[in-house]
Protein backbone atom coordinates (compact mmCIF):
# COMPACT_ATOMS: atom_id res chain seq x y z
CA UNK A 1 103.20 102.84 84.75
CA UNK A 2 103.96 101.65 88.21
CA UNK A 3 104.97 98.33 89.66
CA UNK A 4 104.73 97.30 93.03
CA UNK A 5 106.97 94.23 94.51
CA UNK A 6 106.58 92.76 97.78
CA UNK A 7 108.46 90.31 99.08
CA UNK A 8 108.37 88.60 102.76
CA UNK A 9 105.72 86.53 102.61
CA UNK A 10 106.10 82.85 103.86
CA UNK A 11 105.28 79.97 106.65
CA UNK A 12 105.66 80.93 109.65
CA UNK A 13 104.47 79.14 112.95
CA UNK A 14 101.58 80.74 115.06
CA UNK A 15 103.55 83.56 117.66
CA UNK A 16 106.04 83.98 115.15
CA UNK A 17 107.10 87.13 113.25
CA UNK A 18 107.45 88.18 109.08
CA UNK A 19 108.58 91.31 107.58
CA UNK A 20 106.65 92.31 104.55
CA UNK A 21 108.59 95.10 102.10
CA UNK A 22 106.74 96.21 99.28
CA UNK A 23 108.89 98.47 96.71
CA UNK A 24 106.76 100.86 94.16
CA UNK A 25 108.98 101.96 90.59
CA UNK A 26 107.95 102.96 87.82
CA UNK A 27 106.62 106.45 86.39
CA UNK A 28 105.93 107.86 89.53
CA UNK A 29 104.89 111.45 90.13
CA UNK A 30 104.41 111.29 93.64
CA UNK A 31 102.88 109.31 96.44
CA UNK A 32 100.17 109.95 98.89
CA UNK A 33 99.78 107.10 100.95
CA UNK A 34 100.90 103.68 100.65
CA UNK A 35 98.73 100.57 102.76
CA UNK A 36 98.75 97.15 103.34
CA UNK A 37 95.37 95.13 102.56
CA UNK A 38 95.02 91.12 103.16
CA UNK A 39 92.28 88.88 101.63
CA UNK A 40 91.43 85.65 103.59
CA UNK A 41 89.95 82.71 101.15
CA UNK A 42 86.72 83.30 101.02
CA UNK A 43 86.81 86.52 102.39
CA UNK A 44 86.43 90.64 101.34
CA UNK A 45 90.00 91.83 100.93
CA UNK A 46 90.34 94.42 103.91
CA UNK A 47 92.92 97.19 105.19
CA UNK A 48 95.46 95.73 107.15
CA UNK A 49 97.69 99.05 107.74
CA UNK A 50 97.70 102.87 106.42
CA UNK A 51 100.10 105.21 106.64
CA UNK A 52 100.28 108.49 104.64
CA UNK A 53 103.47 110.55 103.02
CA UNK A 54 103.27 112.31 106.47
CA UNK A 55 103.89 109.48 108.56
CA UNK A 56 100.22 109.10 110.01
CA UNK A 57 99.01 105.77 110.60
CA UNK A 58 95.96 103.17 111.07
CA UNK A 59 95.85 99.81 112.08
CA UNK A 60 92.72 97.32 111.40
CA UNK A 61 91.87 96.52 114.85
CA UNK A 62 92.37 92.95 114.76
CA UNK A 63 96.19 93.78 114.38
CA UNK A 64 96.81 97.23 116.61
CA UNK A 65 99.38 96.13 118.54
CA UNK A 66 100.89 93.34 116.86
CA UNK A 67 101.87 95.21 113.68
CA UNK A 68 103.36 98.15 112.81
CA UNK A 69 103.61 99.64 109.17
CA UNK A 70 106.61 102.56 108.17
CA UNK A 71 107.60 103.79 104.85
CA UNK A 72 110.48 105.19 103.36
CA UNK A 73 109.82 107.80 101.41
CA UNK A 74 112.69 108.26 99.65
CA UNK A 75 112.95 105.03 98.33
CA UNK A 76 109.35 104.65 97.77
CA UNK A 77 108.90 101.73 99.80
CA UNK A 78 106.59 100.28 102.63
CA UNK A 79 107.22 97.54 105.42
CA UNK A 80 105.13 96.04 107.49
CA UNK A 81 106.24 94.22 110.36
CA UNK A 82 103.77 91.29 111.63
CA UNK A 83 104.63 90.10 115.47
CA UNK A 84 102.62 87.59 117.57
CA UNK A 85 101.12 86.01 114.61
CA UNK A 86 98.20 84.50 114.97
CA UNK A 87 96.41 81.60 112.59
CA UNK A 88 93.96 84.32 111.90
CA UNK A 89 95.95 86.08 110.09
CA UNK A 90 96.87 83.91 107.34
CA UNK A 91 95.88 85.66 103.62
CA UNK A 92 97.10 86.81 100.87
CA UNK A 93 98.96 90.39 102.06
CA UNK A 94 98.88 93.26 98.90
CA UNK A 95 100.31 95.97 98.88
CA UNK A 96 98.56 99.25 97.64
CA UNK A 97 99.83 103.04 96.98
CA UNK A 98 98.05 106.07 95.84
CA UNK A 99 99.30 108.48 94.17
CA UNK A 100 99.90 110.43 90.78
CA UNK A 101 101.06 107.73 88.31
CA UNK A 102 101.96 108.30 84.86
CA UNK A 103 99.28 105.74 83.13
CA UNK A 104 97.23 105.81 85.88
CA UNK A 105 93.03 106.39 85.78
CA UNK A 106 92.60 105.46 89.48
CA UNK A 107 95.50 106.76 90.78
CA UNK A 108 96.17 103.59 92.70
CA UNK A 109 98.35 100.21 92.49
CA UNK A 110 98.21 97.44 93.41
CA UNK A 111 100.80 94.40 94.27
CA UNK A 112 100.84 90.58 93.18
CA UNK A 113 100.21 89.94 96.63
CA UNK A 114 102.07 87.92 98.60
CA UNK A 115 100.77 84.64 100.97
CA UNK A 116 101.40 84.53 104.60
CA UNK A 117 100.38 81.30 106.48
CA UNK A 118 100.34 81.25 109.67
CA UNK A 119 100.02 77.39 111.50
CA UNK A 120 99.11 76.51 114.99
């Protein structure tokens, strides 16, 4: 078993910046890559951010630039820090990891998710 918290998540006014920290415990064999994904309402949930246990990164395009994801691999947890925010980007943020989990078919997880608005 594996749970995933984030935390960060909030109002914030358009140009403004949030931190999102997601922290994975659990029965946790290892970890591959860890990623932040945002769903819009009425939307497909997509990728926000990607990095891997190497430190190798990808950015939606919609947010190169503005965001910037790092992990900690130690403590098995992922950030993501959102500047210039735009009204656009307001959705529900999850966090995701894959990895070897004990209890684990898919070898992923998933977060609660976490809502960031962003107003005009």
């Amino acid at each position: 078993q594996v749970q995933l918290v984030e935390t960060g998540g909030g109002l914030v006014q358009a140009g403004g910046s949030l931190r999102l920290s997601c922290a994975a415990s659990g029965s946790i064999f290892s970890i591959n890559a860890m990623g932040w994904y945002r769903q819009a309402p009425g939307k497909q949930r997509e990728l926000v951010a990607h990095i891997t246990s190497g430190g190798s990164t990808n950015y939606a395009d919609s947010v190169k630039g503005r965001f910037t994801i790092s992990r900690d691999n130690a403590k098995n947890t992922v950030d993501l820090q959102m500047n210039s925010l735009k009204p656009e980007d307001t959705a529900v943020y999850y966090c995701n990891v894959e990895g070897d989990f004990s209890g684990s078919l898919s070898g992923h997880a998933w977060g609660q998710g976490t809502q960031v608005t962003v107003s005009s």
